[in-house]
PDB file of N, CA and C in Angstrom:
ATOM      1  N   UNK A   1     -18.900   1.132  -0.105  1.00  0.00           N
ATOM      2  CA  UNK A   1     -17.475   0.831  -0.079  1.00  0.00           C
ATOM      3  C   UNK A   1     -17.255  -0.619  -0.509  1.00  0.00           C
ATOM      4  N   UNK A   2     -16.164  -0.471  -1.662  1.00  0.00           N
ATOM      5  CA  UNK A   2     -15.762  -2.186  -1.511  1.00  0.00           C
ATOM      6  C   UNK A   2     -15.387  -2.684  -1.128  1.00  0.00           C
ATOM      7  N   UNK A   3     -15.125  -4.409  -0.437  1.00  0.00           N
ATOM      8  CA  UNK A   3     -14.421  -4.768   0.375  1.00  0.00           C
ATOM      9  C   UNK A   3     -12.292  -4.954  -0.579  1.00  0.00           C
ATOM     10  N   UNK A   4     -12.157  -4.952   0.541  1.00  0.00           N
ATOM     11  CA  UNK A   4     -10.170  -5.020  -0.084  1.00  0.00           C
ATOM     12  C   UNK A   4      -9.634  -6.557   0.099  1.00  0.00           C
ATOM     13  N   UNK A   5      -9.040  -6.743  -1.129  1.00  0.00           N
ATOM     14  CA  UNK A   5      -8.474  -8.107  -1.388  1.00  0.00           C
ATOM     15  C   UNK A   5      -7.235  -7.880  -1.359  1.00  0.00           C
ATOM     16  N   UNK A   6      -6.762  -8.271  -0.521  1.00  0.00           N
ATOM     17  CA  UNK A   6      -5.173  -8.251  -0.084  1.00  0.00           C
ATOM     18  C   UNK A   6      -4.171  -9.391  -1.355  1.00  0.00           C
ATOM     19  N   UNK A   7      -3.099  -9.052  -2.146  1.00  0.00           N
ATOM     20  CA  UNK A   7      -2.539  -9.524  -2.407  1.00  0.00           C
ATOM     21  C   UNK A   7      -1.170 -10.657  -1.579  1.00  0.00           C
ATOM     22  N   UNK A   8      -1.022 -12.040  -1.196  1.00  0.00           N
ATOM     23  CA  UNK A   8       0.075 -12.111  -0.784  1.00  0.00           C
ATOM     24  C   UNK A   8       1.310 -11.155  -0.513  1.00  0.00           C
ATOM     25  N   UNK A   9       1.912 -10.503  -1.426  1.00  0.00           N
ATOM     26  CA  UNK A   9       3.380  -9.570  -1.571  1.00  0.00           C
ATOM     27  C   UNK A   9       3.067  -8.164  -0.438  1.00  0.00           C
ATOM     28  N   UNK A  10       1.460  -7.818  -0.519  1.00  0.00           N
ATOM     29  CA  UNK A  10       0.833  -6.710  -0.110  1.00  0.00           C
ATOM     30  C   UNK A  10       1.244  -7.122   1.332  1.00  0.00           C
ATOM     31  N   UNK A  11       0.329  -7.734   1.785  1.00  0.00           N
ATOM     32  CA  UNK A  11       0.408  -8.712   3.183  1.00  0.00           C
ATOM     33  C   UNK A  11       2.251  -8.490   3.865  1.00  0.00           C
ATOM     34  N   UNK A  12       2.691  -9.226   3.268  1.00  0.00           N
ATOM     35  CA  UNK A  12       4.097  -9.236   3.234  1.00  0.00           C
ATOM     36  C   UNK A  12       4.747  -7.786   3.534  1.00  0.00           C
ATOM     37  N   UNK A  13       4.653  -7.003   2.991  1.00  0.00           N
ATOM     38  CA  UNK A  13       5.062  -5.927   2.905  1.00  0.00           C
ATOM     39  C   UNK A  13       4.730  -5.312   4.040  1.00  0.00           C
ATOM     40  N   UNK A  14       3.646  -5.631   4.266  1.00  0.00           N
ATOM     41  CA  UNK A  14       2.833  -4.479   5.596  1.00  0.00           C
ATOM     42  C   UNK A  14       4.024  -4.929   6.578  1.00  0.00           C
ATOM     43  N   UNK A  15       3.393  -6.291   6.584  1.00  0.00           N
ATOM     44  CA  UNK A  15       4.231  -7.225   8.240  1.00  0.00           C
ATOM     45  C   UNK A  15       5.629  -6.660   8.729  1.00  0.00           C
ATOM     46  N   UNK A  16       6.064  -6.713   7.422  1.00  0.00           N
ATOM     47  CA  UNK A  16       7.937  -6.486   7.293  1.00  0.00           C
ATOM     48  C   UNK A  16       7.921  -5.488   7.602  1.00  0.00           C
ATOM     49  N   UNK A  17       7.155  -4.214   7.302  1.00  0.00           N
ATOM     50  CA  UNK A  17       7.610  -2.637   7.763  1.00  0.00           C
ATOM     51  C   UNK A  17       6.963  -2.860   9.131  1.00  0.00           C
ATOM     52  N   UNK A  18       5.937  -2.956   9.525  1.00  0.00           N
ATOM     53  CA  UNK A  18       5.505  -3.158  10.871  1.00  0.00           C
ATOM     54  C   UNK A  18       6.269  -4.112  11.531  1.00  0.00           C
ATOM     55  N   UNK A  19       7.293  -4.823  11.110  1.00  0.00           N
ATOM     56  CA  UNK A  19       8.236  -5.649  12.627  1.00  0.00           C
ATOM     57  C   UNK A  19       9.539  -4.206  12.395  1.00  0.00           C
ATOM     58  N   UNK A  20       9.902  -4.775  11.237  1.00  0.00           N
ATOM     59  CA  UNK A  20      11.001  -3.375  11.386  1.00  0.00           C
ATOM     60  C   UNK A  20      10.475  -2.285  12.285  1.00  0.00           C
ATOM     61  N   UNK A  21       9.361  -1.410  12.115  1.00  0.00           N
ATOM     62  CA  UNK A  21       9.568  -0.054  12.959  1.00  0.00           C
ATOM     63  C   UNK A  21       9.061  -1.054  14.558  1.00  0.00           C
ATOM     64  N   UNK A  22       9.193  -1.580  14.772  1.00  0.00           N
ATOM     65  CA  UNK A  22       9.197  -2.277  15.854  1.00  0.00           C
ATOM     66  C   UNK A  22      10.144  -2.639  16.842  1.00  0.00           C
ATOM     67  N   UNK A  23      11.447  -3.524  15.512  1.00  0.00           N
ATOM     68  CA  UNK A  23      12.376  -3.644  15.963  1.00  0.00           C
ATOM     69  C   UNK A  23      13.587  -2.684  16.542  1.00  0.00           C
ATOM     70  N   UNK A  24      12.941  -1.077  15.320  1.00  0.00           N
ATOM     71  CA  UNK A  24      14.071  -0.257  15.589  1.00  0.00           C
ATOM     72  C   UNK A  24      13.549   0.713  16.700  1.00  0.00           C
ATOM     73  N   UNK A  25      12.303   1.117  16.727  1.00  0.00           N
ATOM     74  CA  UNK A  25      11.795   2.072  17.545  1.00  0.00           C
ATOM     75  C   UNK A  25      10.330   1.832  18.718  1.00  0.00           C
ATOM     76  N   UNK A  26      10.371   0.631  18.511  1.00  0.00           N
ATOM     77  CA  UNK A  26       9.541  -0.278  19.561  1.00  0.00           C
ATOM     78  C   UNK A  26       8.332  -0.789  19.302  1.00  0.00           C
ATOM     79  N   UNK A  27       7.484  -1.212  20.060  1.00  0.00           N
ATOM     80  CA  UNK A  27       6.233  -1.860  20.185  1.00  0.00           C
ATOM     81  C   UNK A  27       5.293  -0.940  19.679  1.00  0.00           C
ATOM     82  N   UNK A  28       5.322   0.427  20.213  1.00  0.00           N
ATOM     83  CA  UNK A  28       4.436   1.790  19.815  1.00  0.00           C
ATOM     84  C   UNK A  28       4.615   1.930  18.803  1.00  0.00           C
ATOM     85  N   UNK A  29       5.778   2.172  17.907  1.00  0.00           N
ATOM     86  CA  UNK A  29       5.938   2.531  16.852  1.00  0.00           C
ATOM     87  C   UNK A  29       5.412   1.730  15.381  1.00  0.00           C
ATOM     88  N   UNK A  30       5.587   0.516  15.778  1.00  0.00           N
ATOM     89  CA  UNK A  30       5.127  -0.713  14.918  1.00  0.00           C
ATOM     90  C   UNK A  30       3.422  -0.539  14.840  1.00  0.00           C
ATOM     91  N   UNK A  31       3.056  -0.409  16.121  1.00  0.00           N
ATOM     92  CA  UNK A  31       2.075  -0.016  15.813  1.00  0.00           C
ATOM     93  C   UNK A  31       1.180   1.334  15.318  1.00  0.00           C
ATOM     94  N   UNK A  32       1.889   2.093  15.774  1.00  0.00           N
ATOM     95  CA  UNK A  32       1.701   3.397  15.379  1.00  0.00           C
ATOM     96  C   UNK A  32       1.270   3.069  13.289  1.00  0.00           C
ATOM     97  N   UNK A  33       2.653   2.435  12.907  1.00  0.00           N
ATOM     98  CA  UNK A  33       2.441   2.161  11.277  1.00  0.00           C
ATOM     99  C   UNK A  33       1.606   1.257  10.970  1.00  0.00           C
ATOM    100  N   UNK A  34       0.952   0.389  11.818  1.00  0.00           N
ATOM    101  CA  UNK A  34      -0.184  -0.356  11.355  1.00  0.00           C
ATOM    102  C   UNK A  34      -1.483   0.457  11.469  1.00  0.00           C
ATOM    103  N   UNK A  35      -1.972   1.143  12.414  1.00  0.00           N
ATOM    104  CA  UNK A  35      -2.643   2.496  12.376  1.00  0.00           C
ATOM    105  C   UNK A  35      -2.808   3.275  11.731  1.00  0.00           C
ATOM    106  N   UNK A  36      -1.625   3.420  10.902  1.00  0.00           N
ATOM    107  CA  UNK A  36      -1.373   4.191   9.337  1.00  0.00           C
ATOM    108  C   UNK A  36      -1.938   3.776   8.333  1.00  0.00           C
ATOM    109  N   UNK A  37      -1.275   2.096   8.259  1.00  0.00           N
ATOM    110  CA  UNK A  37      -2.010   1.873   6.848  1.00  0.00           C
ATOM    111  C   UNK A  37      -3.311   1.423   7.522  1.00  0.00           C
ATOM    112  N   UNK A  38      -4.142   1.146   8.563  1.00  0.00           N
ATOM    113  CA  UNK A  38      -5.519   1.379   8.503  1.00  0.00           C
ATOM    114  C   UNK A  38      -6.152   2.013   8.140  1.00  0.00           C
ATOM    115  N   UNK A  39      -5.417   3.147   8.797  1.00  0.00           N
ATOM    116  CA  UNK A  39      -6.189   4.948   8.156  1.00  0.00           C
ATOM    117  C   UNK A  39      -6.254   4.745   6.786  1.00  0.00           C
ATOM    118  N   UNK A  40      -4.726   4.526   6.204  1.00  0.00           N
ATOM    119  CA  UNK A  40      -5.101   4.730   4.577  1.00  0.00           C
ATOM    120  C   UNK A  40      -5.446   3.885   3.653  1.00  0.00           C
ATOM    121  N   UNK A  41      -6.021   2.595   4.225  1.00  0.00           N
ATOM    122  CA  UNK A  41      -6.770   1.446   3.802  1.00  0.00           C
ATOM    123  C   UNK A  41      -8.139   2.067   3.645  1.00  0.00           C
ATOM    124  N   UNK A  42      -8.812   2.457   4.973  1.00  0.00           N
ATOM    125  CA  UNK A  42     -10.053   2.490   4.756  1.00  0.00           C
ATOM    126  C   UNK A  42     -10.268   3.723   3.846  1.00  0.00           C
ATOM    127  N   UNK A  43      -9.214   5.342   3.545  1.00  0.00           N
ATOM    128  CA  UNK A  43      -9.492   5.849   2.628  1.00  0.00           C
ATOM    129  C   UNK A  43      -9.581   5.828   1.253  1.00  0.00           C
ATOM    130  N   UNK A  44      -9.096   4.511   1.136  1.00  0.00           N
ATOM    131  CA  UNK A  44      -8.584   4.028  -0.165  1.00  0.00           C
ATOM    132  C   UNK A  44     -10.237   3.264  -0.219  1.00  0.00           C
ATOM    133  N   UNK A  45     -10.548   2.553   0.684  1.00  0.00           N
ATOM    134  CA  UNK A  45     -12.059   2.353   0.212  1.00  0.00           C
ATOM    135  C   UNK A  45     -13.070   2.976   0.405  1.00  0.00           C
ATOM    136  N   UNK A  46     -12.741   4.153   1.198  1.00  0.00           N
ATOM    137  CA  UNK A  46     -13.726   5.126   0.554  1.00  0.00           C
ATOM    138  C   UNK A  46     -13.690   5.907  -0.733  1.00  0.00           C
ATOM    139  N   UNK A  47     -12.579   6.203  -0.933  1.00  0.00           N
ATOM    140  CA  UNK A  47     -12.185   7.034  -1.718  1.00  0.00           C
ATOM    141  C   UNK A  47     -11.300   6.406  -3.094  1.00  0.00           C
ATOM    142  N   UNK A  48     -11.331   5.403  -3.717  1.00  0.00           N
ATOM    143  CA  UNK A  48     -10.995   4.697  -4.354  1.00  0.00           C
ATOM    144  C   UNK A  48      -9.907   5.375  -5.608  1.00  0.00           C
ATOM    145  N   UNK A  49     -10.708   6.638  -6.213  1.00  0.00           N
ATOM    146  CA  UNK A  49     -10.531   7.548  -7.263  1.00  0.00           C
ATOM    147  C   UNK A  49      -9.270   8.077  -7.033  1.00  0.00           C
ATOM    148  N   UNK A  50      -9.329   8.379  -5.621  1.00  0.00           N
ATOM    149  CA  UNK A  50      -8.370   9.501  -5.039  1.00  0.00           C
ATOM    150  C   UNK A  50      -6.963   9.008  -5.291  1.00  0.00           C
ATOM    151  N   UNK A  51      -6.591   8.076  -5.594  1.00  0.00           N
ATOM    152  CA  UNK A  51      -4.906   7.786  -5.406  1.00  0.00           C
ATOM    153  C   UNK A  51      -4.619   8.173  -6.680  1.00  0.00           C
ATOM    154  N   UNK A  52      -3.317   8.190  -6.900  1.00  0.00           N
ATOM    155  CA  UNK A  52      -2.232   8.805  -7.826  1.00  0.00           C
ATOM    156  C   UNK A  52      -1.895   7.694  -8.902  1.00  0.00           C
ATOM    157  N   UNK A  53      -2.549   8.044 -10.016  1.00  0.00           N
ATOM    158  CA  UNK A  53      -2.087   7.141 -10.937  1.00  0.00           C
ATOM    159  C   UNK A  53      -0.626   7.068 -11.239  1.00  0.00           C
ATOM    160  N   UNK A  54       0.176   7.688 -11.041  1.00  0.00           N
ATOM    161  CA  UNK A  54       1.143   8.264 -11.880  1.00  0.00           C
ATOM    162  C   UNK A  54       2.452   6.814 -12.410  1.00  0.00           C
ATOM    163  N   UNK A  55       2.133   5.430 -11.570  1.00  0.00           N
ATOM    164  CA  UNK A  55       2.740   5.247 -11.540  1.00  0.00           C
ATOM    165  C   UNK A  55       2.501   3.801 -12.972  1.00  0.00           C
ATOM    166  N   UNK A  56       1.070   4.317 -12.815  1.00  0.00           N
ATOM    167  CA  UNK A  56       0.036   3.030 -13.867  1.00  0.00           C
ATOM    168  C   UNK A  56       0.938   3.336 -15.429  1.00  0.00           C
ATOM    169  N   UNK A  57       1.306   4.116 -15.835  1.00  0.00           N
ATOM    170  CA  UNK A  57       1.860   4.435 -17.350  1.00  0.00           C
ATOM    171  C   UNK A  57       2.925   3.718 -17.346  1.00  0.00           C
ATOM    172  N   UNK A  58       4.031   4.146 -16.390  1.00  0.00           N
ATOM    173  CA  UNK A  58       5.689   3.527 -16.072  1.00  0.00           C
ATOM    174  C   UNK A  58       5.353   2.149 -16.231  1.00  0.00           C
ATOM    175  N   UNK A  59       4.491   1.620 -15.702  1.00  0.00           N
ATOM    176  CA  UNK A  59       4.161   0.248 -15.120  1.00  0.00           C
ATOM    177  C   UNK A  59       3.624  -1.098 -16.224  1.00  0.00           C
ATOM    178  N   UNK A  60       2.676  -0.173 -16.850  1.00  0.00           N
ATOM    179  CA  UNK A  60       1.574  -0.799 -17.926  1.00  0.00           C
ATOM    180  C   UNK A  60       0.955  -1.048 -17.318  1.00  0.00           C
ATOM    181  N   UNK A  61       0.235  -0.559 -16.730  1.00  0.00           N
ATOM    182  CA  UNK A  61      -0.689  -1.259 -15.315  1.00  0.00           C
ATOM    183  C   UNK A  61      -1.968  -0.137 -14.839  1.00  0.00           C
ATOM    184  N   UNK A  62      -2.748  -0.245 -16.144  1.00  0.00           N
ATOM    185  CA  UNK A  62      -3.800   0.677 -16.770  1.00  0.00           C
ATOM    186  C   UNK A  62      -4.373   1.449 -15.510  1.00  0.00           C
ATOM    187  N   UNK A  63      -4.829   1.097 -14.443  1.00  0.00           N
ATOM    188  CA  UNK A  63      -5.823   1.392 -13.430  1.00  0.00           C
ATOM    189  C   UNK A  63      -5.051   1.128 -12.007  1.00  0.00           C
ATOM    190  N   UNK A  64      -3.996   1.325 -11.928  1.00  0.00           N
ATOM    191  CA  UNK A  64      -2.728   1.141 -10.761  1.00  0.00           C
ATOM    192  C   UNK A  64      -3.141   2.290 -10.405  1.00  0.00           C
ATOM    193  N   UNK A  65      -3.203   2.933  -8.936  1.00  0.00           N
ATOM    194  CA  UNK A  65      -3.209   3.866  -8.432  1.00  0.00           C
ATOM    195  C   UNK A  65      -2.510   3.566  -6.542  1.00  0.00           C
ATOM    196  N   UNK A  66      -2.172   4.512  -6.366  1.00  0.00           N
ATOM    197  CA  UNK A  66      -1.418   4.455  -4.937  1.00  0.00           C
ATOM    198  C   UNK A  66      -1.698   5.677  -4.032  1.00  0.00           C
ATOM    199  N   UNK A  67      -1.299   5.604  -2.491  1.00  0.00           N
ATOM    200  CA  UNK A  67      -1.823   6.310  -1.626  1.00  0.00           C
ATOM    201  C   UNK A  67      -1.179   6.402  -0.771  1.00  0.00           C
ATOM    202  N   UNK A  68      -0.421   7.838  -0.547  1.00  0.00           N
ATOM    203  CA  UNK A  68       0.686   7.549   0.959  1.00  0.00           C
ATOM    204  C   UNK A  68      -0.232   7.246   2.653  1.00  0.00           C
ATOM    205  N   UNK A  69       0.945   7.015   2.987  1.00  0.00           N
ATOM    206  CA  UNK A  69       0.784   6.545   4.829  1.00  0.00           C
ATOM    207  C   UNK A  69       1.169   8.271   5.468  1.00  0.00           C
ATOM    208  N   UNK A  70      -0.279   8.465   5.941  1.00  0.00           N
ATOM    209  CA  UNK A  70       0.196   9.415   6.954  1.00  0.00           C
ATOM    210  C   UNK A  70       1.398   9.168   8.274  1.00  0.00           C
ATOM    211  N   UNK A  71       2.464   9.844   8.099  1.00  0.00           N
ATOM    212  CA  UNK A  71       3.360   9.647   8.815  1.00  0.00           C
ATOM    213  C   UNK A  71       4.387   8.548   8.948  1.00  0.00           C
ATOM    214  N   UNK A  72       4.247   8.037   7.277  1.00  0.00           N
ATOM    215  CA  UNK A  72       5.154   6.608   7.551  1.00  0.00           C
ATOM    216  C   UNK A  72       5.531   7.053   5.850  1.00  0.00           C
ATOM    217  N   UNK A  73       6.963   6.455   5.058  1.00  0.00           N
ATOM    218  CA  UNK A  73       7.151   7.129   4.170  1.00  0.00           C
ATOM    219  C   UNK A  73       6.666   5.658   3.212  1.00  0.00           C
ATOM    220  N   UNK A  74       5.383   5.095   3.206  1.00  0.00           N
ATOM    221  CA  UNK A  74       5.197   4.031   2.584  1.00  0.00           C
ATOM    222  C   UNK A  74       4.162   4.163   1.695  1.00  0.00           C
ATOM    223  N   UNK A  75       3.934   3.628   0.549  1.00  0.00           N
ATOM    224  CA  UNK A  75       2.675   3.702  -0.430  1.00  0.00           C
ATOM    225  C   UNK A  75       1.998   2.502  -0.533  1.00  0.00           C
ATOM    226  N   UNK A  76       0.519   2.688  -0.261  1.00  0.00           N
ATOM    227  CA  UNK A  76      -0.265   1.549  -0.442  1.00  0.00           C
ATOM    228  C   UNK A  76      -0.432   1.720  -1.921  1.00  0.00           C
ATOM    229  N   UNK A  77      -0.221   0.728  -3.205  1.00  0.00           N
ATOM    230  CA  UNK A  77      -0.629   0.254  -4.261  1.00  0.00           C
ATOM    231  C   UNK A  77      -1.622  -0.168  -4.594  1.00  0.00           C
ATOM    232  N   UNK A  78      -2.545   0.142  -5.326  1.00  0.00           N
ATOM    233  CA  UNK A  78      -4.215  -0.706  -6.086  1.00  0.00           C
ATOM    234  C   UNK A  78      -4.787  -0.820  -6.892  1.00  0.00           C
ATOM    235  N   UNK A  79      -5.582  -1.199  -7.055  1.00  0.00           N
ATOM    236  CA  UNK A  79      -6.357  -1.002  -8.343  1.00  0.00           C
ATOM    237  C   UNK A  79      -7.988  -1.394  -7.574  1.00  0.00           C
ATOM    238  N   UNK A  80      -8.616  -0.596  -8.565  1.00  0.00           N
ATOM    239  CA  UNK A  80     -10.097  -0.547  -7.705  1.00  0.00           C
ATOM    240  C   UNK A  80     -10.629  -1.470  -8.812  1.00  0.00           C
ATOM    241  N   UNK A  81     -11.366  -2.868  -8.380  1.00  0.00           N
ATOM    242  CA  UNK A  81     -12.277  -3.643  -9.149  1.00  0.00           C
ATOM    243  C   UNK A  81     -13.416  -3.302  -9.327  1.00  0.00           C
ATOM    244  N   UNK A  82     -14.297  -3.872 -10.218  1.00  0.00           N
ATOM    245  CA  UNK A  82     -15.857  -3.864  -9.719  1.00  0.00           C
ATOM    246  C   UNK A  82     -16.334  -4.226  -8.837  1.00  0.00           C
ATOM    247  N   UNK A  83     -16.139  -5.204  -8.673  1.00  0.00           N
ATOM    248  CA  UNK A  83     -16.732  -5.839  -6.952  1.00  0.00           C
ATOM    249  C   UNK A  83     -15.617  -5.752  -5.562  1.00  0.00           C
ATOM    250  N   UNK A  84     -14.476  -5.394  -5.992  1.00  0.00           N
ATOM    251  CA  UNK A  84     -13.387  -5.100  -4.628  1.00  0.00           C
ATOM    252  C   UNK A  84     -12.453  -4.604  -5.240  1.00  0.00           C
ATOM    253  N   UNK A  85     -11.439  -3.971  -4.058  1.00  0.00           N
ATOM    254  CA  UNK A  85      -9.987  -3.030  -4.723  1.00  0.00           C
ATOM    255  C   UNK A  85      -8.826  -4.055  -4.093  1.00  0.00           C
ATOM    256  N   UNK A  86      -8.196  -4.393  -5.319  1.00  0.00           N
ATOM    257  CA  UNK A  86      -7.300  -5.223  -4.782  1.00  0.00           C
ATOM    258  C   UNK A  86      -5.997  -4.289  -4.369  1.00  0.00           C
ATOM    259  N   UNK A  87      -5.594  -4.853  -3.344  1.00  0.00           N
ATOM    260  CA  UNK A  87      -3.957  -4.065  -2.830  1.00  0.00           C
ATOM    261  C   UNK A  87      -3.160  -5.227  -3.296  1.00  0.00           C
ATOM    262  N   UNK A  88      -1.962  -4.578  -4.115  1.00  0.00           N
ATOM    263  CA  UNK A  88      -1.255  -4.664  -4.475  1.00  0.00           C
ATOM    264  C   UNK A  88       0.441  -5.237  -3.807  1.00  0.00           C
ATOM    265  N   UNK A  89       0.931  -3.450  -3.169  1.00  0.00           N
ATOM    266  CA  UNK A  89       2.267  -3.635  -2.679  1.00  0.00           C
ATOM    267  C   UNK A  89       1.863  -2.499  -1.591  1.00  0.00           C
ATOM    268  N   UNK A  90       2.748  -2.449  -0.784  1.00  0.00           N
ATOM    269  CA  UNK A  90       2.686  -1.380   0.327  1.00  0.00           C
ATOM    270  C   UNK A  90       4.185  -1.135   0.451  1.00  0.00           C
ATOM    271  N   UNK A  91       4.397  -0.159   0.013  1.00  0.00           N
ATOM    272  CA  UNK A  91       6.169   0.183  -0.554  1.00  0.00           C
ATOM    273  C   UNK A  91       6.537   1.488   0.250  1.00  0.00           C
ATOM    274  N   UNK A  92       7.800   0.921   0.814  1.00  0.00           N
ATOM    275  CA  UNK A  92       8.717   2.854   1.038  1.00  0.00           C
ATOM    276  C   UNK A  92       8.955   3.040  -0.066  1.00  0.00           C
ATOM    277  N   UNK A  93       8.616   4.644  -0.243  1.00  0.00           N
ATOM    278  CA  UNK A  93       8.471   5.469  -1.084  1.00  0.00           C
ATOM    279  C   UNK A  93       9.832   5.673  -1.830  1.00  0.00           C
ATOM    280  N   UNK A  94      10.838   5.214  -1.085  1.00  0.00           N
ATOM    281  CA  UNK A  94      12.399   5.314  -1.745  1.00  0.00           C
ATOM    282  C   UNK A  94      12.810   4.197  -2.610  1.00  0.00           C
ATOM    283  N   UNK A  95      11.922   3.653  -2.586  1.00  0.00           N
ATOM    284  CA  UNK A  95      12.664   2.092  -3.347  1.00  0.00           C
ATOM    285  C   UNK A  95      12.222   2.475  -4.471  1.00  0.00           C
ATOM    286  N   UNK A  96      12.795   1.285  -5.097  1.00  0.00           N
ATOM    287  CA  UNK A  96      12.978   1.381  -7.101  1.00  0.00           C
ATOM    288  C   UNK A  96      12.116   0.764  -6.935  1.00  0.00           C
ATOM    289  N   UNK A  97      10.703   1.993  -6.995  1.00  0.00           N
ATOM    290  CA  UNK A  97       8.957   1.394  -7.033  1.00  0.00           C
ATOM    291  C   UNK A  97       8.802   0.708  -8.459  1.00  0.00           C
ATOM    292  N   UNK A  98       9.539   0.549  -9.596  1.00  0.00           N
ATOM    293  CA  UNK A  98       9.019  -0.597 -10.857  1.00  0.00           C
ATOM    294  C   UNK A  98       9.794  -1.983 -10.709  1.00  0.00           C
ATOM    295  N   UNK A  99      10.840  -1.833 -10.281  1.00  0.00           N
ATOM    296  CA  UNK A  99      11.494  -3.122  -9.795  1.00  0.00           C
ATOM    297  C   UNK A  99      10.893  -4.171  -8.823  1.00  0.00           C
ATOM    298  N   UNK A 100      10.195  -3.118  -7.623  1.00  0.00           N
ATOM    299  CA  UNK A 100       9.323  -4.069  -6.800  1.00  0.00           C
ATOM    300  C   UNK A 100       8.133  -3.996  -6.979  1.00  0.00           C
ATOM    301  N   UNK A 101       7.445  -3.975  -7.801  1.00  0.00           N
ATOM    302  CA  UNK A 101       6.431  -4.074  -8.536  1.00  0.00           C
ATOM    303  C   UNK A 101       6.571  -4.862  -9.340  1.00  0.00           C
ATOM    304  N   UNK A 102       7.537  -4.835  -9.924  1.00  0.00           N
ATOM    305  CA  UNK A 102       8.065  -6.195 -11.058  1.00  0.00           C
ATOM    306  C   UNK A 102       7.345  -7.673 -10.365  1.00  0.00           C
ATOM    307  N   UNK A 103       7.618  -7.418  -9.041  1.00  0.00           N
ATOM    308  CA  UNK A 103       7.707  -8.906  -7.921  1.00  0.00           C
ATOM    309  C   UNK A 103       6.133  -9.412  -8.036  1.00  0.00           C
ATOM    310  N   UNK A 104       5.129  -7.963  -8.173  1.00  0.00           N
ATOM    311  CA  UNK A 104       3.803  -8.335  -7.508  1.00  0.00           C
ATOM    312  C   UNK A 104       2.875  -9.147  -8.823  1.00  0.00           C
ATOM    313  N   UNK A 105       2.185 -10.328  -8.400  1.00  0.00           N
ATOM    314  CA  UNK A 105       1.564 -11.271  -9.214  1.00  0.00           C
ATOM    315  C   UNK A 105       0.430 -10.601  -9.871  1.00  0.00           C
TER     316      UNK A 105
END
């Protein structure tokens, strides 16, 4: 497995959905979604291949692939390196995913 290089925006993203479901549905819940994207962190480094390119063409962003949150409506963003998979964005699935992608360095 490779290790994961967190992008700043990535980081960001997590925090913000994890205080939000916090703020709206409590302490459990916030955490409940950090639990999530653990789960689908570490499948993403096991399983690197497995995410959904679909969004790498729209994007220009050759080797972009993404991975939903069990039970949270959010997508972890990546790209798998040779030596590590960098994360990208960690996005609800409703947003204008090329616009905020636009944002990520």
């Amino acid at each position: 497995m490779k290790p994961l290089q967190w992008r700043r925006p990535a980081r960001q993203d997590a925090m913000t959905a994890a205080k939000w479901y916090e703020r709206q549905a409590g302490l459990p819940t916030g955490e409940r979604f950090l639990s999530a994207l653990a789960a689908g962190l570490a499948h993403v480094r096991r399983n690197p291949a497995a995410g959904s390119p679909r969004y790498a063409a729209l994007l220009r962003v050759g080797d972009l692939r993404f991975w939903p949150l069990k039970g949270f409506p959010y997508l972890i963003f990546y790209i798998e390196r040779e030596q590590h998979t960098d994360v990208w964005r960690v996005l609800h699935a409703q947003r204008d995913i090329p616009t905020w992608m636009g944002a990520a360095p």
